[in-house]
C-alpha atoms as a PDB file:
ATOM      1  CA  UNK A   1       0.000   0.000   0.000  1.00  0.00           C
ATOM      2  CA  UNK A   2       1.206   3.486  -0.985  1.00  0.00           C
ATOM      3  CA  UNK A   3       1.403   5.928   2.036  1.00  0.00           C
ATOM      4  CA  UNK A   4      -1.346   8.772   1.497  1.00  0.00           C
ATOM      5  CA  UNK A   5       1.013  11.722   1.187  1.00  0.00           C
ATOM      6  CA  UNK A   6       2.525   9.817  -1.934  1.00  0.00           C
ATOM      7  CA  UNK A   7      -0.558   9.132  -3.473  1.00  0.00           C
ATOM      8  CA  UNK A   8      -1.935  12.908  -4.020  1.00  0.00           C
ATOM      9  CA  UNK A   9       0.561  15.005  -5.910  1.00  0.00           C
ATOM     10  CA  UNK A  10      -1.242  17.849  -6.238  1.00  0.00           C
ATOM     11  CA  UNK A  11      -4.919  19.422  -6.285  1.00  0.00           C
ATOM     12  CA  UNK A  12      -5.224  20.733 -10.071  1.00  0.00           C
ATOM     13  CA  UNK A  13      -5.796  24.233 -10.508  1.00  0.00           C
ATOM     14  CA  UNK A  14      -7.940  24.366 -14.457  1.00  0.00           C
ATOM     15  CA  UNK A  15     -10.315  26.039 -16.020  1.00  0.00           C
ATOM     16  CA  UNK A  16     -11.740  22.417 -16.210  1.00  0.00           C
ATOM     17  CA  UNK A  17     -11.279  22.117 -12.455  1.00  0.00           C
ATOM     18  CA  UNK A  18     -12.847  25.087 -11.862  1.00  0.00           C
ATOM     19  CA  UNK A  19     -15.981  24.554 -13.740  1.00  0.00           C
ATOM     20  CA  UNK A  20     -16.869  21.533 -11.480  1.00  0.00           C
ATOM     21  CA  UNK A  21     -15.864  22.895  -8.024  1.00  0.00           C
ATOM     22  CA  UNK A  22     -19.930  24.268  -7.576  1.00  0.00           C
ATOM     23  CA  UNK A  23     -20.573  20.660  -8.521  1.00  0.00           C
ATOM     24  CA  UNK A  24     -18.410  19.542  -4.809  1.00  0.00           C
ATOM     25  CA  UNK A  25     -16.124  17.914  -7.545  1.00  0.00           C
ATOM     26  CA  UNK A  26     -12.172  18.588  -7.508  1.00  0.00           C
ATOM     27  CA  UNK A  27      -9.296  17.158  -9.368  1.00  0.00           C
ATOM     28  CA  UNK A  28      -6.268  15.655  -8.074  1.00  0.00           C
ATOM     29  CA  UNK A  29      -2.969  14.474  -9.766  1.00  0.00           C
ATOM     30  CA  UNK A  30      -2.013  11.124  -8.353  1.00  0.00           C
ATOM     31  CA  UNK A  31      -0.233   8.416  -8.272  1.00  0.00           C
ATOM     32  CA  UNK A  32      -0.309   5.894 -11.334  1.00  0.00           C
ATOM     33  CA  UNK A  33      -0.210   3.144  -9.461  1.00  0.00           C
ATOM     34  CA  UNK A  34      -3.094   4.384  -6.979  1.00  0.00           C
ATOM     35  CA  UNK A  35      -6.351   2.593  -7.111  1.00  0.00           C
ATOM     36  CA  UNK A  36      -9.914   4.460  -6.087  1.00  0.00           C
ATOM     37  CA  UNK A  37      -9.979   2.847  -2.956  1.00  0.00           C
ATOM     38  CA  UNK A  38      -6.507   4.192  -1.710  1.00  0.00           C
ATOM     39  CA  UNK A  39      -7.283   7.807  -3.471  1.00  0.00           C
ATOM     40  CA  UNK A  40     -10.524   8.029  -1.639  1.00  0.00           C
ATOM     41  CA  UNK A  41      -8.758   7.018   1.758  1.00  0.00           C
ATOM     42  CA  UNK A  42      -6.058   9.559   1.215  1.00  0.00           C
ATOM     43  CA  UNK A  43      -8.098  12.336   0.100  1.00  0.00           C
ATOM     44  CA  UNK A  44     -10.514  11.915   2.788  1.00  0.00           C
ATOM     45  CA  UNK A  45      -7.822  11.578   5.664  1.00  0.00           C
ATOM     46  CA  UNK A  46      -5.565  14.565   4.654  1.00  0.00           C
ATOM     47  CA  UNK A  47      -8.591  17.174   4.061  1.00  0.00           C
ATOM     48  CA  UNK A  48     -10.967  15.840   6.434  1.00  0.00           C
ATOM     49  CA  UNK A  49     -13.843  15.196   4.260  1.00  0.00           C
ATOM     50  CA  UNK A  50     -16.171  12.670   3.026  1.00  0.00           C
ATOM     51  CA  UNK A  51     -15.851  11.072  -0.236  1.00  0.00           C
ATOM     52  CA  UNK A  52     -18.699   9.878  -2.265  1.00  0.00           C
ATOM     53  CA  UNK A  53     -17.258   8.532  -5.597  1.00  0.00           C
ATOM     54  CA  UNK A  54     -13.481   8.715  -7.304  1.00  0.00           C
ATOM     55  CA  UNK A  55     -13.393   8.771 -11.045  1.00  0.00           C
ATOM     56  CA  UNK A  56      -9.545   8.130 -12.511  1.00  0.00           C
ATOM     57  CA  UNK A  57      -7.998   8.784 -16.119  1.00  0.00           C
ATOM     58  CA  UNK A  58      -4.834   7.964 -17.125  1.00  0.00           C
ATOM     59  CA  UNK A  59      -3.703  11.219 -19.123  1.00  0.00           C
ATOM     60  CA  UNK A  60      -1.085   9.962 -22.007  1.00  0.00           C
ATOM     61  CA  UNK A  61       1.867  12.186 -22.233  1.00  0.00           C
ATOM     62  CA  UNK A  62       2.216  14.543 -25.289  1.00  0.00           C
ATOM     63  CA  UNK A  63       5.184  14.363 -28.205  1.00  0.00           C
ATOM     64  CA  UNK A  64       7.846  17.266 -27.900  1.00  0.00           C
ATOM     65  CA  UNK A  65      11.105  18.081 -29.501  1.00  0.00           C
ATOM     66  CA  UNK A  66      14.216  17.773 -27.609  1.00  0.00           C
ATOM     67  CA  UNK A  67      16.871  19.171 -29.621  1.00  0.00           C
ATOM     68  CA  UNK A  68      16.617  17.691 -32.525  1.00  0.00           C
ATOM     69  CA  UNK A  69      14.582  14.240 -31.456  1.00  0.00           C
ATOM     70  CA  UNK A  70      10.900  13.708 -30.814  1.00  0.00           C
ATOM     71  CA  UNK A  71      10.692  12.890 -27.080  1.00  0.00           C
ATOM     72  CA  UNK A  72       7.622  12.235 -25.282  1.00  0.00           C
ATOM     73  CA  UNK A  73       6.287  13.947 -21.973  1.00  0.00           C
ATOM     74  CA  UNK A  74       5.492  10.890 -19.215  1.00  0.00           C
ATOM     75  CA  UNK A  75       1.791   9.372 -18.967  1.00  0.00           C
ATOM     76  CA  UNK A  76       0.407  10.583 -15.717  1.00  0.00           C
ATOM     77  CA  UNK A  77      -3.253  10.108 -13.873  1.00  0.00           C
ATOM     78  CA  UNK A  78      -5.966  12.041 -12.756  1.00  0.00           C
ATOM     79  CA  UNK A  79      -8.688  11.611 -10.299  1.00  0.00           C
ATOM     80  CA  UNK A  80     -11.870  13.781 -10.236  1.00  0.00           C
ATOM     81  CA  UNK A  81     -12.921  13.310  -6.477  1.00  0.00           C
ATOM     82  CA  UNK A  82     -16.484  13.987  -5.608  1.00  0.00           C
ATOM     83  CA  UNK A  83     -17.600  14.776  -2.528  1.00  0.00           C
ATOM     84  CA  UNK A  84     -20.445  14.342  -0.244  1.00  0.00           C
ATOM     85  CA  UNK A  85     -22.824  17.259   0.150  1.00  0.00           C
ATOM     86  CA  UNK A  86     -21.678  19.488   2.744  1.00  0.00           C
ATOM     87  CA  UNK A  87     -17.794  18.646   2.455  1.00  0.00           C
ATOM     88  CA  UNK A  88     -16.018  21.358   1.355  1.00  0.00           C
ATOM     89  CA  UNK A  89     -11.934  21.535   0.486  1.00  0.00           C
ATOM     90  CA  UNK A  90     -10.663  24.917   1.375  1.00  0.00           C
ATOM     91  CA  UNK A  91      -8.039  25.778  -1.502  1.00  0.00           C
ATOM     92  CA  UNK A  92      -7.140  28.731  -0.712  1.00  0.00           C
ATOM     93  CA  UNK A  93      -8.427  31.212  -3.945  1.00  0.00           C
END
């Protein structure tokens, strides 16, 4: 099992993100490895609220040039965490 603080990265801050917050939705970068039932544990225990589903993508990394060679970005995930009604995640606008 991964320990919590490794499986969050970091709370997205989009225009996509943004659009879903008045629906108690928010969206996390996490761990690849993670599975819904460790994301909902660790989002729940670090911000004190109450889950009520996890939804995860794996995002496919996007072709760049380095130098001279095509190189590729690495293939992260995303979670889009909703919570319960009245849970609320304070971030801080």
């Amino acid at each position: 099992m991964i320990q919590k603080y490794k499986i969050i990265r970091s709370l997205l801050h989009s225009e996509k993100g943004a659009t879903l917050t008045p629906f108690n939705k928010y969206v996390f970068e996490v761990n690849k490895k993670a599975n819904k039932p460790e994301i909902k544990k660790a989002v729940e225990e670090t911000y004190k609220v109450k889950v009520k589903d996890v939804n995860t993508m794996i995002m496919s990394g996007k072709w760049r040039r380095v130098r001279f060679k095509p190189g590729k970005t690495p293939d992260w995930k995303k979670a889009v965490v909703t919570l319960q009604a009245g849970s609320k995640i304070d971030i801080g606008t």
